[in-house]
C-alpha atoms as a PDB file:
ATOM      1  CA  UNK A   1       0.000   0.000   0.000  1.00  0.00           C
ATOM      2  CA  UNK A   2       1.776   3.215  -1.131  1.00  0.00           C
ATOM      3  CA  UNK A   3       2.069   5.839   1.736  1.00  0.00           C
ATOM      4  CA  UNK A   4      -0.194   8.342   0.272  1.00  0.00           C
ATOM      5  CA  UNK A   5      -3.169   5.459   0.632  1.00  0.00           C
ATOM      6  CA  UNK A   6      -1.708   4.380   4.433  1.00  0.00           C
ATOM      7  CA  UNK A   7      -2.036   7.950   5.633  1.00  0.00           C
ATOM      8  CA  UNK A   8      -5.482   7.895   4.716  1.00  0.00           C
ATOM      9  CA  UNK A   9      -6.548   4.917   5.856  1.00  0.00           C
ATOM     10  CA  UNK A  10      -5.091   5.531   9.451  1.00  0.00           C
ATOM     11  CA  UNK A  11      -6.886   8.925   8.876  1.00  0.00           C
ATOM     12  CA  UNK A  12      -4.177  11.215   9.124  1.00  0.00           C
ATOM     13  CA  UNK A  13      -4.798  15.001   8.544  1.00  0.00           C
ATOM     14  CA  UNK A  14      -1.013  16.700   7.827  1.00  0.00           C
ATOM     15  CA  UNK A  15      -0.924  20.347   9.198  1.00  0.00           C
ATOM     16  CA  UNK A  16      -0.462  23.110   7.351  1.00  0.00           C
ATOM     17  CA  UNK A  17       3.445  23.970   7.736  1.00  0.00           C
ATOM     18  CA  UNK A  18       4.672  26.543   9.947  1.00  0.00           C
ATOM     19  CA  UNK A  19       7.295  30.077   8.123  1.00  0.00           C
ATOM     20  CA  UNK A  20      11.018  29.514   9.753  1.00  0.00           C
ATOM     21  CA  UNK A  21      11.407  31.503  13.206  1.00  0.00           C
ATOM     22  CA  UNK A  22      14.787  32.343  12.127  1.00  0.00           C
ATOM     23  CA  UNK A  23      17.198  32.383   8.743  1.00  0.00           C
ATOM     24  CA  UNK A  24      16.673  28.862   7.291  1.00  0.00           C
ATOM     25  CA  UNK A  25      14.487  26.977   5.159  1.00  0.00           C
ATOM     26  CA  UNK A  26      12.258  23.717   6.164  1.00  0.00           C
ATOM     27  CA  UNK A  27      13.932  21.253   3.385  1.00  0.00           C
ATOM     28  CA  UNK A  28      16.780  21.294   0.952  1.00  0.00           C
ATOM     29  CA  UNK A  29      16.759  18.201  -1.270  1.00  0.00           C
ATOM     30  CA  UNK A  30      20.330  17.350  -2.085  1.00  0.00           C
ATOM     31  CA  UNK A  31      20.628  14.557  -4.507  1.00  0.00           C
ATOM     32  CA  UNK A  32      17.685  11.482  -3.566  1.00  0.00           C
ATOM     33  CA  UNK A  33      18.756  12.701   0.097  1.00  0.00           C
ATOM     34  CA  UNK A  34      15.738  15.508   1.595  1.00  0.00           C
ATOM     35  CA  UNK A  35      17.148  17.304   4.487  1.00  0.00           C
ATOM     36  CA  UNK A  36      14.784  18.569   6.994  1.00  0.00           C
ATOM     37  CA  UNK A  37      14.904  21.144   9.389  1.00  0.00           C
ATOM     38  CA  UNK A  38      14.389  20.656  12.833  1.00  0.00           C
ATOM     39  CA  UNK A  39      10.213  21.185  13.730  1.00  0.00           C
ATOM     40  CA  UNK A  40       8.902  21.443  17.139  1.00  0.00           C
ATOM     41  CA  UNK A  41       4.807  20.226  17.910  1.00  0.00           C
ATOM     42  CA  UNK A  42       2.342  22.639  17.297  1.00  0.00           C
ATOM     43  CA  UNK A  43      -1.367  22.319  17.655  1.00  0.00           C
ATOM     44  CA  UNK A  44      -4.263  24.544  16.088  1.00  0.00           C
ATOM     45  CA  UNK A  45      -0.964  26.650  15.073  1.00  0.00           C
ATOM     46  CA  UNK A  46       0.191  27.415  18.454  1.00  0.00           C
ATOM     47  CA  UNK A  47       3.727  25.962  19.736  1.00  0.00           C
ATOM     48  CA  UNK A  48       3.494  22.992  22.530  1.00  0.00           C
ATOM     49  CA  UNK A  49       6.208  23.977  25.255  1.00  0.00           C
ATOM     50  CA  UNK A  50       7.276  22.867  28.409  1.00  0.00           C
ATOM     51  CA  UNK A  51       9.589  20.225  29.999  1.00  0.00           C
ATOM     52  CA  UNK A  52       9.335  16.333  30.281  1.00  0.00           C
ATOM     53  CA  UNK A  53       9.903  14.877  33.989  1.00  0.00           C
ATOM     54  CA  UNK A  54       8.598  18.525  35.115  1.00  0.00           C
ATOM     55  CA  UNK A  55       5.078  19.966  33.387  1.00  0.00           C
ATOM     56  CA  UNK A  56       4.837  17.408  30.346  1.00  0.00           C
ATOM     57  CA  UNK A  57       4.385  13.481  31.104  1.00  0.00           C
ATOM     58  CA  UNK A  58       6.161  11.055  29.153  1.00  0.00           C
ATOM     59  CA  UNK A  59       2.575   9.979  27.630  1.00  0.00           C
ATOM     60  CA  UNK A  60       2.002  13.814  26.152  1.00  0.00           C
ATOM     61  CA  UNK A  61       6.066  13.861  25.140  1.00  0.00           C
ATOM     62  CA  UNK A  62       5.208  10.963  23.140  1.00  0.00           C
ATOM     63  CA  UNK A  63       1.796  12.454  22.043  1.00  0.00           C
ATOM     64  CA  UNK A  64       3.486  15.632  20.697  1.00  0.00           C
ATOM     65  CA  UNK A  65       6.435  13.628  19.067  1.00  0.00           C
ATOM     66  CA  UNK A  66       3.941  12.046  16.617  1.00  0.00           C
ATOM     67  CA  UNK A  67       2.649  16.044  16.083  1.00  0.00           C
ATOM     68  CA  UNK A  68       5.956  16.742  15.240  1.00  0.00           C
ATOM     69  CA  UNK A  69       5.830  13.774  12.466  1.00  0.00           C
ATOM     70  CA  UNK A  70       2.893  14.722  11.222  1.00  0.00           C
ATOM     71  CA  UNK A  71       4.681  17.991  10.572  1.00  0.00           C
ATOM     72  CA  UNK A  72       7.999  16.302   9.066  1.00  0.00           C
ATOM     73  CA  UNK A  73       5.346  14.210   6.730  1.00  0.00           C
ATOM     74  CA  UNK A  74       3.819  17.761   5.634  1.00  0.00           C
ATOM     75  CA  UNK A  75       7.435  18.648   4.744  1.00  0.00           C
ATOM     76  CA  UNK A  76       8.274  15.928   2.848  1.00  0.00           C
ATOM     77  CA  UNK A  77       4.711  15.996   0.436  1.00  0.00           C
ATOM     78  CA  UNK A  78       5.470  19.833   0.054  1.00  0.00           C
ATOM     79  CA  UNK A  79       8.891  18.966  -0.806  1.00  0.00           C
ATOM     80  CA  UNK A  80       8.219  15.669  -3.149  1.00  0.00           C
ATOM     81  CA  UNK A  81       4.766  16.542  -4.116  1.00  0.00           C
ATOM     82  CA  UNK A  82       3.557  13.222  -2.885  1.00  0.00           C
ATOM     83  CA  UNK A  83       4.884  10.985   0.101  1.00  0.00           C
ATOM     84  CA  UNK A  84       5.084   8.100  -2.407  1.00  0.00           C
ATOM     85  CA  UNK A  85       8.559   9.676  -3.680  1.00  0.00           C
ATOM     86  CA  UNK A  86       9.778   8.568  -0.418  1.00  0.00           C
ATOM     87  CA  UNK A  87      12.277   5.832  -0.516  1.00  0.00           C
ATOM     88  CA  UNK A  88      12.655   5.154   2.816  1.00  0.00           C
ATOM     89  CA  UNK A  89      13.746   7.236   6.317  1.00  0.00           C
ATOM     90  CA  UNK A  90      17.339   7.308   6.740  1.00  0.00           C
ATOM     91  CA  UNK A  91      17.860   8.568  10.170  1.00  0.00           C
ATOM     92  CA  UNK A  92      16.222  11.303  12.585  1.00  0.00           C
ATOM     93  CA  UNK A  93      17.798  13.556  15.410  1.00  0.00           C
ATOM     94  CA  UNK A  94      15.029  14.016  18.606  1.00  0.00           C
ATOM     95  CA  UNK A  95      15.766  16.463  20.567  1.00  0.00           C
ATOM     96  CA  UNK A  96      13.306  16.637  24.359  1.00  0.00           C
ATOM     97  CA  UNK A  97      13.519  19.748  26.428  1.00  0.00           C
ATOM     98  CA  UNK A  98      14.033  17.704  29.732  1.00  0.00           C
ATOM     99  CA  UNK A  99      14.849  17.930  33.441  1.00  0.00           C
ATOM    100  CA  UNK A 100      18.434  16.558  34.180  1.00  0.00           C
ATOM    101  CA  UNK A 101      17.328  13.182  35.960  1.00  0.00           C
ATOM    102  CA  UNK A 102      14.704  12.522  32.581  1.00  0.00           C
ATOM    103  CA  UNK A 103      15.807   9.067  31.244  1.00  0.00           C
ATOM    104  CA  UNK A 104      13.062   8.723  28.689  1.00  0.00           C
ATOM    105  CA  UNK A 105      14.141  10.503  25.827  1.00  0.00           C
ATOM    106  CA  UNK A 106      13.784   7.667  23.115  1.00  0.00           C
ATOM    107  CA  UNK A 107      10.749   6.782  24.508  1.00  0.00           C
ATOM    108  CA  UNK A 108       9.282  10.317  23.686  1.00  0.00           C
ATOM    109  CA  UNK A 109      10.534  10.286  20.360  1.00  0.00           C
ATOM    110  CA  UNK A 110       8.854   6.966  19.793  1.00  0.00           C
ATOM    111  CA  UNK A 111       6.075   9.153  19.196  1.00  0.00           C
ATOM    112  CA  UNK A 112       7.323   9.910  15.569  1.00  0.00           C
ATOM    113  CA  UNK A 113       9.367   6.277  14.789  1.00  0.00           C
ATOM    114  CA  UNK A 114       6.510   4.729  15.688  1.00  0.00           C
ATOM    115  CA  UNK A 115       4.150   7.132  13.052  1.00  0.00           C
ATOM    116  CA  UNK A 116       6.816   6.426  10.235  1.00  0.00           C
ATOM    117  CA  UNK A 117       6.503   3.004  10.208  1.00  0.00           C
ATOM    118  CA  UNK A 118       2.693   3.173  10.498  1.00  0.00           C
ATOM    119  CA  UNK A 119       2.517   5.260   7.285  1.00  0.00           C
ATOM    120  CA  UNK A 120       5.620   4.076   5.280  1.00  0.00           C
ATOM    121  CA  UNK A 121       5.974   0.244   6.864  1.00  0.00           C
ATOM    122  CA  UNK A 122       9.416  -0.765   6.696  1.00  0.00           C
ATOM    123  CA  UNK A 123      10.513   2.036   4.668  1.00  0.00           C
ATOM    124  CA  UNK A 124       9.617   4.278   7.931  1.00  0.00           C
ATOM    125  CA  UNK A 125      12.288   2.263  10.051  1.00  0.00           C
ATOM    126  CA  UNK A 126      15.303   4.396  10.441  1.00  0.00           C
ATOM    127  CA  UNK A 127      18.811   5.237  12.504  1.00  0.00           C
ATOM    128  CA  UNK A 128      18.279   7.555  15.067  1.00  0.00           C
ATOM    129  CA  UNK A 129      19.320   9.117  18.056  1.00  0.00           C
ATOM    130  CA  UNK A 130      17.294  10.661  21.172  1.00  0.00           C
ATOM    131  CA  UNK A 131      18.599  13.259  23.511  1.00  0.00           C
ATOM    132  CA  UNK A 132      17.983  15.071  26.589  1.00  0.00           C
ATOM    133  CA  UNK A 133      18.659  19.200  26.556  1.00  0.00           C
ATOM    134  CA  UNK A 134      18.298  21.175  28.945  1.00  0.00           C
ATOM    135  CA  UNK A 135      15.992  23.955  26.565  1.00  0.00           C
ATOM    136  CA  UNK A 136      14.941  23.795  23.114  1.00  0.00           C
ATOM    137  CA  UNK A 137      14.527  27.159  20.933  1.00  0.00           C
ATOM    138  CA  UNK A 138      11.104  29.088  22.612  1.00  0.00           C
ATOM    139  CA  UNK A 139      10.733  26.016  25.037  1.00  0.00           C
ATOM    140  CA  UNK A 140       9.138  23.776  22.974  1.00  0.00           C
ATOM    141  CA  UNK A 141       9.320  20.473  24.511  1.00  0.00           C
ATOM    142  CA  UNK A 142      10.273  18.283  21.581  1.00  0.00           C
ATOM    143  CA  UNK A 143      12.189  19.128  18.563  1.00  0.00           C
ATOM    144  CA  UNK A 144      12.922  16.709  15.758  1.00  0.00           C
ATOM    145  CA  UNK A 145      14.748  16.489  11.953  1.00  0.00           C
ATOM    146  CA  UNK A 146      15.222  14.078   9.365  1.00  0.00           C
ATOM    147  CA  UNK A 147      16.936  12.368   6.738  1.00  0.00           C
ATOM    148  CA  UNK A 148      14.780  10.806   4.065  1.00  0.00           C
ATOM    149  CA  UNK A 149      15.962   9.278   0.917  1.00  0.00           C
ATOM    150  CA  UNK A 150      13.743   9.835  -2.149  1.00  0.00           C
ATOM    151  CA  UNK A 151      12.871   7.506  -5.028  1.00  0.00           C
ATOM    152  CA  UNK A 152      14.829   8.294  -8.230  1.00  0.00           C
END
Protein backbone atom coordinates (compact mmCIF):
# COMPACT_ATOMS: atom_id res chain seq x y z
CA UNK A 1 0.00 0.00 0.00
CA UNK A 2 1.78 3.21 -1.13
CA UNK A 3 2.07 5.84 1.74
CA UNK A 4 -0.19 8.34 0.27
CA UNK A 5 -3.17 5.46 0.63
CA UNK A 6 -1.71 4.38 4.43
CA UNK A 7 -2.04 7.95 5.63
CA UNK A 8 -5.48 7.89 4.72
CA UNK A 9 -6.55 4.92 5.86
CA UNK A 10 -5.09 5.53 9.45
CA UNK A 11 -6.89 8.92 8.88
CA UNK A 12 -4.18 11.22 9.12
CA UNK A 13 -4.80 15.00 8.54
CA UNK A 14 -1.01 16.70 7.83
CA UNK A 15 -0.92 20.35 9.20
CA UNK A 16 -0.46 23.11 7.35
CA UNK A 17 3.44 23.97 7.74
CA UNK A 18 4.67 26.54 9.95
CA UNK A 19 7.29 30.08 8.12
CA UNK A 20 11.02 29.51 9.75
CA UNK A 21 11.41 31.50 13.21
CA UNK A 22 14.79 32.34 12.13
CA UNK A 23 17.20 32.38 8.74
CA UNK A 24 16.67 28.86 7.29
CA UNK A 25 14.49 26.98 5.16
CA UNK A 26 12.26 23.72 6.16
CA UNK A 27 13.93 21.25 3.39
CA UNK A 28 16.78 21.29 0.95
CA UNK A 29 16.76 18.20 -1.27
CA UNK A 30 20.33 17.35 -2.09
CA UNK A 31 20.63 14.56 -4.51
CA UNK A 32 17.69 11.48 -3.57
CA UNK A 33 18.76 12.70 0.10
CA UNK A 34 15.74 15.51 1.59
CA UNK A 35 17.15 17.30 4.49
CA UNK A 36 14.78 18.57 6.99
CA UNK A 37 14.90 21.14 9.39
CA UNK A 38 14.39 20.66 12.83
CA UNK A 39 10.21 21.18 13.73
CA UNK A 40 8.90 21.44 17.14
CA UNK A 41 4.81 20.23 17.91
CA UNK A 42 2.34 22.64 17.30
CA UNK A 43 -1.37 22.32 17.65
CA UNK A 44 -4.26 24.54 16.09
CA UNK A 45 -0.96 26.65 15.07
CA UNK A 46 0.19 27.42 18.45
CA UNK A 47 3.73 25.96 19.74
CA UNK A 48 3.49 22.99 22.53
CA UNK A 49 6.21 23.98 25.26
CA UNK A 50 7.28 22.87 28.41
CA UNK A 51 9.59 20.23 30.00
CA UNK A 52 9.34 16.33 30.28
CA UNK A 53 9.90 14.88 33.99
CA UNK A 54 8.60 18.52 35.11
CA UNK A 55 5.08 19.97 33.39
CA UNK A 56 4.84 17.41 30.35
CA UNK A 57 4.39 13.48 31.10
CA UNK A 58 6.16 11.05 29.15
CA UNK A 59 2.57 9.98 27.63
CA UNK A 60 2.00 13.81 26.15
CA UNK A 61 6.07 13.86 25.14
CA UNK A 62 5.21 10.96 23.14
CA UNK A 63 1.80 12.45 22.04
CA UNK A 64 3.49 15.63 20.70
CA UNK A 65 6.43 13.63 19.07
CA UNK A 66 3.94 12.05 16.62
CA UNK A 67 2.65 16.04 16.08
CA UNK A 68 5.96 16.74 15.24
CA UNK A 69 5.83 13.77 12.47
CA UNK A 70 2.89 14.72 11.22
CA UNK A 71 4.68 17.99 10.57
CA UNK A 72 8.00 16.30 9.07
CA UNK A 73 5.35 14.21 6.73
CA UNK A 74 3.82 17.76 5.63
CA UNK A 75 7.43 18.65 4.74
CA UNK A 76 8.27 15.93 2.85
CA UNK A 77 4.71 16.00 0.44
CA UNK A 78 5.47 19.83 0.05
CA UNK A 79 8.89 18.97 -0.81
CA UNK A 80 8.22 15.67 -3.15
CA UNK A 81 4.77 16.54 -4.12
CA UNK A 82 3.56 13.22 -2.89
CA UNK A 83 4.88 10.98 0.10
CA UNK A 84 5.08 8.10 -2.41
CA UNK A 85 8.56 9.68 -3.68
CA UNK A 86 9.78 8.57 -0.42
CA UNK A 87 12.28 5.83 -0.52
CA UNK A 88 12.66 5.15 2.82
CA UNK A 89 13.75 7.24 6.32
CA UNK A 90 17.34 7.31 6.74
CA UNK A 91 17.86 8.57 10.17
CA UNK A 92 16.22 11.30 12.58
CA UNK A 93 17.80 13.56 15.41
CA UNK A 94 15.03 14.02 18.61
CA UNK A 95 15.77 16.46 20.57
CA UNK A 96 13.31 16.64 24.36
CA UNK A 97 13.52 19.75 26.43
CA UNK A 98 14.03 17.70 29.73
CA UNK A 99 14.85 17.93 33.44
CA UNK A 100 18.43 16.56 34.18
CA UNK A 101 17.33 13.18 35.96
CA UNK A 102 14.70 12.52 32.58
CA UNK A 103 15.81 9.07 31.24
CA UNK A 104 13.06 8.72 28.69
CA UNK A 105 14.14 10.50 25.83
CA UNK A 106 13.78 7.67 23.11
CA UNK A 107 10.75 6.78 24.51
CA UNK A 108 9.28 10.32 23.69
CA UNK A 109 10.53 10.29 20.36
CA UNK A 110 8.85 6.97 19.79
CA UNK A 111 6.07 9.15 19.20
CA UNK A 112 7.32 9.91 15.57
CA UNK A 113 9.37 6.28 14.79
CA UNK A 114 6.51 4.73 15.69
CA UNK A 115 4.15 7.13 13.05
CA UNK A 116 6.82 6.43 10.24
CA UNK A 117 6.50 3.00 10.21
CA UNK A 118 2.69 3.17 10.50
CA UNK A 119 2.52 5.26 7.29
CA UNK A 120 5.62 4.08 5.28
CA UNK A 121 5.97 0.24 6.86
CA UNK A 122 9.42 -0.76 6.70
CA UNK A 123 10.51 2.04 4.67
CA UNK A 124 9.62 4.28 7.93
CA UNK A 125 12.29 2.26 10.05
CA UNK A 126 15.30 4.40 10.44
CA UNK A 127 18.81 5.24 12.50
CA UNK A 128 18.28 7.56 15.07
CA UNK A 129 19.32 9.12 18.06
CA UNK A 130 17.29 10.66 21.17
CA UNK A 131 18.60 13.26 23.51
CA UNK A 132 17.98 15.07 26.59
CA UNK A 133 18.66 19.20 26.56
CA UNK A 134 18.30 21.17 28.95
CA UNK A 135 15.99 23.95 26.56
CA UNK A 136 14.94 23.79 23.11
CA UNK A 137 14.53 27.16 20.93
CA UNK A 138 11.10 29.09 22.61
CA UNK A 139 10.73 26.02 25.04
CA UNK A 140 9.14 23.78 22.97
CA UNK A 141 9.32 20.47 24.51
CA UNK A 142 10.27 18.28 21.58
CA UNK A 143 12.19 19.13 18.56
CA UNK A 144 12.92 16.71 15.76
CA UNK A 145 14.75 16.49 11.95
CA UNK A 146 15.22 14.08 9.37
CA UNK A 147 16.94 12.37 6.74
CA UNK A 148 14.78 10.81 4.07
CA UNK A 149 15.96 9.28 0.92
CA UNK A 150 13.74 9.84 -2.15
CA UNK A 151 12.87 7.51 -5.03
CA UNK A 152 14.83 8.29 -8.23
Amino acid sequence: MSAEARLKELGLVLPALPKPVANYIPYRLAGNLLFLSGQGPRENGVSLVGKLGADVSLEEGYRRARLVGLGLLATMREALGSLDRVDFVVKLLGMVNAVPNFNDSPKVINGCSDLFVEVFGEAGRHARSAVGNVMLPHQISVEIEGIVAVKP
